[in-house]
Protein backbone atom coordinates (compact mmCIF):
# COMPACT_ATOMS: atom_id res chain seq x y z
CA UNK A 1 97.05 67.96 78.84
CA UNK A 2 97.82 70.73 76.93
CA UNK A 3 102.08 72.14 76.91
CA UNK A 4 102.41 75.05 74.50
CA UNK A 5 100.79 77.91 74.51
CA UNK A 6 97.84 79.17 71.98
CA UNK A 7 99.08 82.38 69.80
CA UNK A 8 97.31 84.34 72.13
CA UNK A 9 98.80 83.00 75.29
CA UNK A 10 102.02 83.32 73.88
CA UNK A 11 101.68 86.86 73.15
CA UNK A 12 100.14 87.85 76.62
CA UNK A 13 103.51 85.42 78.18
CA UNK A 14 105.85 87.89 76.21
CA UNK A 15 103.77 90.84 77.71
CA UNK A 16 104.29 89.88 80.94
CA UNK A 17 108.23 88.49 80.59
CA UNK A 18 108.99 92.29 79.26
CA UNK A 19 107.33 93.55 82.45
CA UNK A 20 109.30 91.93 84.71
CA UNK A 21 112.69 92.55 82.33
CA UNK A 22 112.27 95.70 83.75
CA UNK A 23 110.89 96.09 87.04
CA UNK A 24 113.17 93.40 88.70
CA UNK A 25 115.60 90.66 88.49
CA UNK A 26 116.12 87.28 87.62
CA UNK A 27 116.93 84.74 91.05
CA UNK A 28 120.19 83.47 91.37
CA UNK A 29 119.35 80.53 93.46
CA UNK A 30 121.56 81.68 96.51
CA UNK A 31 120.64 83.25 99.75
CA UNK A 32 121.22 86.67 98.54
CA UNK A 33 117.24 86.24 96.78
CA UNK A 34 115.11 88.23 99.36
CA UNK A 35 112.49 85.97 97.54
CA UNK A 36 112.45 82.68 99.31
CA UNK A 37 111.37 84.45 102.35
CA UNK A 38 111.37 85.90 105.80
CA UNK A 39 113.91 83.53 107.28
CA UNK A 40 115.50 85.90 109.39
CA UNK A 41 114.85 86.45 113.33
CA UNK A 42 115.34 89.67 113.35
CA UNK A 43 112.49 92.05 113.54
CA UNK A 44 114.32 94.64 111.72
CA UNK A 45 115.10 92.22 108.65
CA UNK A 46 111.64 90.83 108.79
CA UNK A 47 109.99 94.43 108.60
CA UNK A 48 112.24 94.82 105.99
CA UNK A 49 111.00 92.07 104.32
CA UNK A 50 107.39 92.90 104.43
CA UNK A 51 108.21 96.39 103.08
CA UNK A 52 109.33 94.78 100.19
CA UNK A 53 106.26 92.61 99.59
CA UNK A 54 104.41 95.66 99.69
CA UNK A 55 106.71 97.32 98.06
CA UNK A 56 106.06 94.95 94.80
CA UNK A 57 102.45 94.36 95.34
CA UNK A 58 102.29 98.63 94.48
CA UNK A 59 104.43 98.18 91.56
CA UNK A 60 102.15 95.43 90.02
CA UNK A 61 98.95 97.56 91.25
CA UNK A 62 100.26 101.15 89.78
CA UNK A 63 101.19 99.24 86.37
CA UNK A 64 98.06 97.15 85.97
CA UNK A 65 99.46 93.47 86.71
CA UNK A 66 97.92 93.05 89.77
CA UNK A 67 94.83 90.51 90.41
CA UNK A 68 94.98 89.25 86.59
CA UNK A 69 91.46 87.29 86.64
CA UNK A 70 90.09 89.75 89.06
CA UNK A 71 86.85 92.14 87.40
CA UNK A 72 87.65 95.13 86.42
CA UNK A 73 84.77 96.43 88.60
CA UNK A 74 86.82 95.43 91.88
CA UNK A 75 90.16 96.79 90.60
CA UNK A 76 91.55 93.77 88.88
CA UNK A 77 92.70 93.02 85.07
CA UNK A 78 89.68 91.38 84.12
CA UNK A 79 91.94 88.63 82.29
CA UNK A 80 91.71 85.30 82.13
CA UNK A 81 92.10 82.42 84.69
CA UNK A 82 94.37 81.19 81.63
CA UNK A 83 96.39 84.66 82.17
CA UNK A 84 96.65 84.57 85.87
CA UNK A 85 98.57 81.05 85.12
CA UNK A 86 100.85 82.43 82.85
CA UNK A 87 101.74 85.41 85.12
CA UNK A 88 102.60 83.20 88.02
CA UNK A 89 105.17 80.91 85.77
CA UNK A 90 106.78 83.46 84.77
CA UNK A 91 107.16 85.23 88.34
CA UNK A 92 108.62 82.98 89.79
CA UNK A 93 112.26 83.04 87.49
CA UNK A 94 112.12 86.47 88.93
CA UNK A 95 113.26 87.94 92.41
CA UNK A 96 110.15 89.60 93.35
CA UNK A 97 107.71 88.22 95.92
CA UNK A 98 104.35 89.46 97.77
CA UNK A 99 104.77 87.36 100.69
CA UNK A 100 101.73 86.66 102.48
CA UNK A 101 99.72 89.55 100.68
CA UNK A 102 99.55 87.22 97.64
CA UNK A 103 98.34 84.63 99.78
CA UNK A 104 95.44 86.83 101.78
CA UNK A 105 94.18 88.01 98.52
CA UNK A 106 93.14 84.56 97.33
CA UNK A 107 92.06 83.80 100.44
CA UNK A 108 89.72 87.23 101.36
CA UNK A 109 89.21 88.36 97.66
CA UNK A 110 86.88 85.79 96.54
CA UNK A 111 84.37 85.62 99.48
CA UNK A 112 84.36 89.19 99.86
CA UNK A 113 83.61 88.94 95.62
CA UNK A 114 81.06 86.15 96.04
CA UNK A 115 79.45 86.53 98.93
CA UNK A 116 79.88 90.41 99.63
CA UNK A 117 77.76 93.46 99.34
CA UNK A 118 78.16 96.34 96.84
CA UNK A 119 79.46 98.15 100.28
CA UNK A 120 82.12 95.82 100.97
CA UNK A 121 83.26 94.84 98.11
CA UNK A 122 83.74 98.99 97.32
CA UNK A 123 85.53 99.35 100.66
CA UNK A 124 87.95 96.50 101.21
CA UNK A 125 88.71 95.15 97.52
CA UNK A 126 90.67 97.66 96.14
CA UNK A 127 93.13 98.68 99.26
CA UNK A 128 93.49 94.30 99.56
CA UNK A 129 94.44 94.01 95.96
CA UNK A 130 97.13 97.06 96.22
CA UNK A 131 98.24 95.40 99.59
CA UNK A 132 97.30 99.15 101.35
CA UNK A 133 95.47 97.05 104.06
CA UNK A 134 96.78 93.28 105.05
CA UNK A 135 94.46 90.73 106.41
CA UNK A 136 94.38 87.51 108.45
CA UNK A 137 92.11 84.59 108.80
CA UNK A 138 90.52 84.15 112.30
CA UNK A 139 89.67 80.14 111.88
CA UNK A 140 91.01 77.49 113.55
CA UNK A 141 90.54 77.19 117.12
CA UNK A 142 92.58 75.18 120.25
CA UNK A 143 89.89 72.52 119.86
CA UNK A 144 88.34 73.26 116.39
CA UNK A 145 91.49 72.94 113.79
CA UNK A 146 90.43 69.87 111.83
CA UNK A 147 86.99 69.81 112.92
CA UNK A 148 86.47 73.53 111.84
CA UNK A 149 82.87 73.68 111.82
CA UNK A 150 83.19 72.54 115.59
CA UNK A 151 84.36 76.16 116.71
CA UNK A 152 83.17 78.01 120.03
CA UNK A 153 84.14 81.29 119.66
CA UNK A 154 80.75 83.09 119.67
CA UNK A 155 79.18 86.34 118.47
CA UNK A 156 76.09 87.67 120.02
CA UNK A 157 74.12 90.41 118.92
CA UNK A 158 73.98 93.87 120.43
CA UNK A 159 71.79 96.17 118.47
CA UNK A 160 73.52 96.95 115.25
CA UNK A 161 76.56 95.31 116.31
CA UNK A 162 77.78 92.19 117.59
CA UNK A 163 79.41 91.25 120.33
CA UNK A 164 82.28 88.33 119.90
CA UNK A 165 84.45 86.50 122.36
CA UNK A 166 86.39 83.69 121.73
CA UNK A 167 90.15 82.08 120.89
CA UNK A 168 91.69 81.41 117.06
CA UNK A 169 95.12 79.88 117.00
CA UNK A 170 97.69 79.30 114.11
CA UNK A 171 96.75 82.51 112.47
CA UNK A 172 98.98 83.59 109.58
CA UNK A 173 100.43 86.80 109.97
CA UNK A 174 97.98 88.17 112.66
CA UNK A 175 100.58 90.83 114.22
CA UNK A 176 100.81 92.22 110.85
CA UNK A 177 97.29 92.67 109.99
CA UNK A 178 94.69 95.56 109.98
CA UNK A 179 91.72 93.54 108.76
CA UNK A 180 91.08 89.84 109.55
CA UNK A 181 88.04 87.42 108.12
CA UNK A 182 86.09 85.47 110.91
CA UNK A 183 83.91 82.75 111.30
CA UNK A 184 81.98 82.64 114.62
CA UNK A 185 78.99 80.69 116.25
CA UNK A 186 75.74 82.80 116.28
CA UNK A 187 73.30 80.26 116.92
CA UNK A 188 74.25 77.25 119.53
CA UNK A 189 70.98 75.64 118.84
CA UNK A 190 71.24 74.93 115.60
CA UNK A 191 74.08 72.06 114.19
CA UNK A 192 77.59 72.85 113.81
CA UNK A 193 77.54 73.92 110.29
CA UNK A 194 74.68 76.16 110.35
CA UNK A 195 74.98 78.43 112.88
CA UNK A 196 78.16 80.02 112.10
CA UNK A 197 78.82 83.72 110.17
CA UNK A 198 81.36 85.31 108.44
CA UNK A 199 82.54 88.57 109.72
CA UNK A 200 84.89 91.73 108.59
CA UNK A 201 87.15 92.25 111.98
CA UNK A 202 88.86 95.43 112.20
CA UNK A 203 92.55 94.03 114.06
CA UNK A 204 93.11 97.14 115.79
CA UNK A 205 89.70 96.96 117.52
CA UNK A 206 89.51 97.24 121.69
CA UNK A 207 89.49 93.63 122.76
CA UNK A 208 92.01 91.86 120.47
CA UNK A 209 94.76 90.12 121.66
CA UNK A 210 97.56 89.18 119.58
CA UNK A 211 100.59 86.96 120.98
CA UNK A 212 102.52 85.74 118.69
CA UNK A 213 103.78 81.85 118.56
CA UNK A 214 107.61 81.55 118.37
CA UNK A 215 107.97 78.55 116.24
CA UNK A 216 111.27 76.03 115.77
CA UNK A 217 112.77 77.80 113.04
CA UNK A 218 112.87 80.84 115.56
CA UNK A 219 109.95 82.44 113.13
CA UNK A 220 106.33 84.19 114.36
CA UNK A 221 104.61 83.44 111.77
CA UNK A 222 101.28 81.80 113.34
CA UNK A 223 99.55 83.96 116.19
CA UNK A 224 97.07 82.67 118.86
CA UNK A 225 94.47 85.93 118.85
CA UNK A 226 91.91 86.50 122.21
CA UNK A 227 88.99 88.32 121.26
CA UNK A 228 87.12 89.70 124.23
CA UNK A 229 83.91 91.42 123.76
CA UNK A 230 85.07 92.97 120.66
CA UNK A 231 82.64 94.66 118.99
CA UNK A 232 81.93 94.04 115.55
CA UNK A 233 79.37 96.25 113.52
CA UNK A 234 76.57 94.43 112.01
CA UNK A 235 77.29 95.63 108.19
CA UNK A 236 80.68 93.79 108.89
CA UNK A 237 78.70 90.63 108.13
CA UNK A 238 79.47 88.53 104.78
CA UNK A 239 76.54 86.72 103.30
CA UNK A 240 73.95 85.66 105.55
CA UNK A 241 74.13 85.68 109.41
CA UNK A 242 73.79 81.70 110.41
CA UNK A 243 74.96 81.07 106.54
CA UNK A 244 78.88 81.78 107.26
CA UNK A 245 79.78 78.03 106.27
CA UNK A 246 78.88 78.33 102.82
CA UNK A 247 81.04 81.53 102.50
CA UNK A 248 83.64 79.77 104.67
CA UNK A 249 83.62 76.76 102.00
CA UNK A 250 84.44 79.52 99.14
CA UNK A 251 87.97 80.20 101.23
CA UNK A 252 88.57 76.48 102.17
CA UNK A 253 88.47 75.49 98.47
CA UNK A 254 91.06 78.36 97.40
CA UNK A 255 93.21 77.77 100.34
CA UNK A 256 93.44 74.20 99.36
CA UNK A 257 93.86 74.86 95.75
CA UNK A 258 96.88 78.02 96.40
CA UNK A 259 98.76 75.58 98.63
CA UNK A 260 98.90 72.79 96.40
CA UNK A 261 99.47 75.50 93.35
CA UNK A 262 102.30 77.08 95.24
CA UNK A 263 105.75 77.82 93.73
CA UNK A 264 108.91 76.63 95.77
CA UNK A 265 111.74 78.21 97.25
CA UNK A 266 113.63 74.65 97.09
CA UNK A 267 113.49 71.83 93.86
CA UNK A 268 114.67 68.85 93.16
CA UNK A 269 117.78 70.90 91.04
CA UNK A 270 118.55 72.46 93.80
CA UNK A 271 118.90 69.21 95.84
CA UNK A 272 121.07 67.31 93.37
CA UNK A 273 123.50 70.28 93.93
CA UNK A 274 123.86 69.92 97.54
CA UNK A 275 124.42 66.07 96.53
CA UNK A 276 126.97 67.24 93.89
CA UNK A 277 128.74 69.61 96.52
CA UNK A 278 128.66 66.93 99.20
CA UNK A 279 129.84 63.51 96.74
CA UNK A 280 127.09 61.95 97.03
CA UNK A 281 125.74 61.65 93.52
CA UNK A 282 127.19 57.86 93.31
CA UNK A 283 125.80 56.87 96.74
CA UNK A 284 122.87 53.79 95.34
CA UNK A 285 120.59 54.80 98.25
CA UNK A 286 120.78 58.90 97.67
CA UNK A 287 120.28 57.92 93.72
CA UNK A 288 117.35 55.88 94.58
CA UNK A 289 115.95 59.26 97.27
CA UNK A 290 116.83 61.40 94.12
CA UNK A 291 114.48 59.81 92.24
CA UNK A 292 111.73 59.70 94.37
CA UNK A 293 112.27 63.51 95.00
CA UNK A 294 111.96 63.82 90.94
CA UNK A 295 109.46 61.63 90.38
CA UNK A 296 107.07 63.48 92.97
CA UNK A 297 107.99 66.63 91.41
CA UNK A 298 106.90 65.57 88.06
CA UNK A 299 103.89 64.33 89.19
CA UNK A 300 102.62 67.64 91.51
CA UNK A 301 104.08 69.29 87.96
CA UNK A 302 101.27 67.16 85.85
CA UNK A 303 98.86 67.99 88.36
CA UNK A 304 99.02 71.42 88.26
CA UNK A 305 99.52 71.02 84.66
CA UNK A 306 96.10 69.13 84.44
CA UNK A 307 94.36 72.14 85.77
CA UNK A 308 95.85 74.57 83.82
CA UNK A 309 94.37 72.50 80.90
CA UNK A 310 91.49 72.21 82.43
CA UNK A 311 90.96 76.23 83.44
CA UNK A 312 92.44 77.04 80.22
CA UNK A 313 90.34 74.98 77.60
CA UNK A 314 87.20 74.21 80.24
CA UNK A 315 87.73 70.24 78.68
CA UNK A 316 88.85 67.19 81.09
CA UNK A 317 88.62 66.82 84.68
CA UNK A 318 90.84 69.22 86.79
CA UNK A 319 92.51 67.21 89.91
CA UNK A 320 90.68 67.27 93.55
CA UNK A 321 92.22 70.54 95.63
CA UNK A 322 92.68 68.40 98.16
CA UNK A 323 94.85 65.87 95.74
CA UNK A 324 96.93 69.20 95.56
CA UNK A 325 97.23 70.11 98.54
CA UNK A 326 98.92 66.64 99.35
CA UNK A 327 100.98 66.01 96.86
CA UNK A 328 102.53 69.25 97.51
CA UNK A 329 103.04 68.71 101.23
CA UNK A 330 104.56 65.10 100.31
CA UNK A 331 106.72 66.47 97.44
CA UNK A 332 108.27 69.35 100.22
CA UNK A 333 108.96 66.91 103.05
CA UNK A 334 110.85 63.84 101.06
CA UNK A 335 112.60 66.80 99.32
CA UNK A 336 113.77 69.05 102.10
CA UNK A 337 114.76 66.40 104.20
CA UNK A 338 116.93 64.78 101.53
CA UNK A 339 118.72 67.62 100.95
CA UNK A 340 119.52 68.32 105.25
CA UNK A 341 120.37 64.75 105.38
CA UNK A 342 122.99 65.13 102.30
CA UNK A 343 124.50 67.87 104.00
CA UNK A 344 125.93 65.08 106.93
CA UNK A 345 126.82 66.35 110.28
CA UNK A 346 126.78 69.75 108.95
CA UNK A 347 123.33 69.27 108.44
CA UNK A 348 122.91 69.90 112.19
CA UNK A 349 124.18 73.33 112.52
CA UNK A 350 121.78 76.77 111.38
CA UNK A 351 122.42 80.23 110.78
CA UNK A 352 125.27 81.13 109.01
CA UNK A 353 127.40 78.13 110.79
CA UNK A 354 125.26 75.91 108.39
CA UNK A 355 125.61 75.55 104.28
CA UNK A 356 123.51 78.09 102.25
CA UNK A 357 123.80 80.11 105.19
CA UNK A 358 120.66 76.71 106.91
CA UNK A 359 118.64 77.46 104.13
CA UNK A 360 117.74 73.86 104.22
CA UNK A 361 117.40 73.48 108.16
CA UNK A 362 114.36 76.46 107.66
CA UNK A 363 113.08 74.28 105.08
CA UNK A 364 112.89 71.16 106.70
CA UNK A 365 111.76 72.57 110.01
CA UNK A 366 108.96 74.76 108.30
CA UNK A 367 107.49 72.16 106.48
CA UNK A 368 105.14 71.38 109.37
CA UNK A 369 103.60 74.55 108.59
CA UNK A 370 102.17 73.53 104.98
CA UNK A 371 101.52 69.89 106.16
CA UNK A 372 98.61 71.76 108.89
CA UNK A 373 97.85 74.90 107.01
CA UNK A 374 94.32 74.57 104.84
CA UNK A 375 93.60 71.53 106.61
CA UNK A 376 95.57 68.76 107.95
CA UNK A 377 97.04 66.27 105.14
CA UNK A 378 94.73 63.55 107.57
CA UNK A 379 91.70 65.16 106.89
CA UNK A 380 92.68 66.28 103.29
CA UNK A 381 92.84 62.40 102.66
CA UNK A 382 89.20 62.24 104.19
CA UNK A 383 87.96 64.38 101.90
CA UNK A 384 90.02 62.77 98.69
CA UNK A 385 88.11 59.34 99.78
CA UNK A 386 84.23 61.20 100.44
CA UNK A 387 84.40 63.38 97.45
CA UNK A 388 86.57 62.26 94.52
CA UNK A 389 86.25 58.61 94.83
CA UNK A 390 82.58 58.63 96.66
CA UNK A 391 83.53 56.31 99.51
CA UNK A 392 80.63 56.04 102.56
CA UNK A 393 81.25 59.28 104.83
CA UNK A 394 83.31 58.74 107.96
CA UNK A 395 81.00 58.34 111.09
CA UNK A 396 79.82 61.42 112.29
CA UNK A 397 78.33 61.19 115.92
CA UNK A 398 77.29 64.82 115.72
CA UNK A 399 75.38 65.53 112.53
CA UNK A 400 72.04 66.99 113.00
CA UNK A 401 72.62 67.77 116.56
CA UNK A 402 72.25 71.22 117.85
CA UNK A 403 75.93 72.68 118.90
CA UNK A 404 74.46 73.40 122.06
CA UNK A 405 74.26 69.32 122.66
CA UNK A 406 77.74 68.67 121.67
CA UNK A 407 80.60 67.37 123.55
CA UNK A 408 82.84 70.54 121.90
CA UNK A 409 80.21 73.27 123.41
């Protein structure tokens, strides 16, 4: 693995430190960082919040930092993936954020930039990557989360447009969105994965239903969304119509990779100081929890580090997404939890009765979130054991078999 920076890269790292000197400020590690989140219940404070994000998102757009490795030709930097590293190490010392418009850009930018026509990816590129127009990923399903390609809602064909009905559930920011990307079933008769496109879905469209899911931490985040008969027109259509998996595939693999790339609002520093302000830094079995919480750290650090190297000097093998993706999820729980359970009783209160204002309580209860998002850590092990160490495939009852015939339809 690589640690220092080439003359180059250090130059470019100074370019973009400057930038941020003076378009915003450095975190203090308190609650007062609007940063870590939308963590209030309020629907005033979290609109406020969102204007914010977009409120950043412009200021990186209108001064040329936004979508770093992006083409010039769809509005980006054209840099480096090398570049795009550097700028996100160095955001987060700073207390700026784009919320979930950072996230829906990696997640719509590249299929609409793979798999897209000259049409779409002139229409919808450049409002995504200034955050004009936030999207949402129609996906998962009540009975096709894990099992993806097992999903019912359907999309039939009605002259130039198509027809779709159907149910998605945990979807990410769904109340706030005017475009969403979904995958549908357009052909019953052929096997699960084959018979599915990839739409363009206009949110405000007659026919969808948004009801958002209250969750523990007293959040909406996730959305169930109805679609009935909503009308979709055919040039909304991504890549080939019965060919949506392979476009799907190009968001799995960059959903996988963000989570497990993701900075966090809580670390292991943080932690030992709620052991430091509690006494518990000479307890043997909160030493021996420290260190675990550390040690996990470094490692997801390495990791991350590994394919930075790798992206940056195309030499060694870059970790599995899915190895990512894990580690991250593990690293988060053992961390969060340590820190609510150093806090003692008054680890059970929240709001501002709690310390840091139950920071740590929205922490450990919205862990759950990243442990399901992108795929289940279950299934993430699955694919760890298929594809990086080429163990048999699990049993699948249903391969070859036309939808139609399955116990899902």
């Amino acid at each position: 693995m690589d640690f220092e920076d080439t003359p180059e890269e250090a130059a470019f790292r100074a370019e973009v430190t400057a930038f941020f000197e003076s378009h915003a400020e450095l975190k203090t590690g308190t609650d007062a960082d609007w940063s870590r989140g939308a963590v209030a219940t309020d629907p005033d404070e979290e609109a406020e919040y969102h204007r914010r994000c977009h409120e950043w998102q412009a200021v990186l757009y209108d001064n040329g930092w936004a979508g770093i490795a992006w083409p010039k030709a769809f509005g980006g930097r054209g840099g480096t993936p090398s570049q795009s590293i550097i700028f996100n190490q160095e955001v987060r010392r700073f207390d700026v954020t784009t919320g979930f418009i950072g996230a829906s850009q990696q997640l719509v930018g590249p299929p609409i930039m793979r798999h897209g026509n000259d049409e779409q990816q002139a229409r919808y590129l450049g409002p995504l990557l200034r955050g004009d127009e936030r999207w949402c990923q129609l996906f998962s399903e009540p009975g096709a989360g894990s099992d993806l390609a097992a999903l019912a809602t359907r999309a039939e064909r009605d002259g130039d447009e198509w027809v779709v009905t159907g149910q998605k559930v945990w979807t990410s920011a769904a109340h706030h969105a005017d475009y969403g990307i979904l995958i549908a079933r357009t052909d019953p008769d052929a096997p699960k994965h084959k018979g599915i496109t990839f739409f363009i879905v206009d949110m405000h469209a007659p026919g969808i239903e948004v009801r958002p899911l209250v969750q523990a931490t007293g959040l909406s985040h996730f959305n169930e969304v109805f679609l009935n008969d909503v009308r979709v027109p055919g040039a909304n259509v991504v890549g080939e119509v019965n060919g949506g998996w392979a476009v799907t595939r190009t968001v799995l693999a960059s959903e996988s990779g963000m989570i497990g790339g993701a900075g966090q609002a809580s670390t292991f520093d943080a932690v030992v100081e709620v052991a430091r302000a509690f006494g518990r830094t000479q307890d043997p079995i909160v030493r021996q929890r420290l260190a675990d919480v550390f040690t996990r750290e470094r490692i997801l650090t390495f990791l991350q580090l590994r394919m930075q190297t790798a992206i940056m000097t195309k030499r060694g093998t870059p970790p599995d997404p899915s190895v990512l993706k894990n580690a991250f999820t593990t690293a988060l729980s053992r961390r969060v939890e340590l820190a609510q359970d150093l806090e003692g009783a008054a680890g059970m209160l929240a709001g501002a009765d709690a310390p840091q204002a139950g920071f740590w309580q929205m922490q450990v209860m919205g862990q759950f979130a990243s442990r399901i998002g992108g795929g289940t850590n279950e299934v993430h092990r699955t694919m760890i054991g298929e594809r990086a160490l080429g163990l048999p495939a699990e049993a699948r009852e249903d391969k070859g078999v036309p939808w139609r015939e399955t116990r899902r339809s």
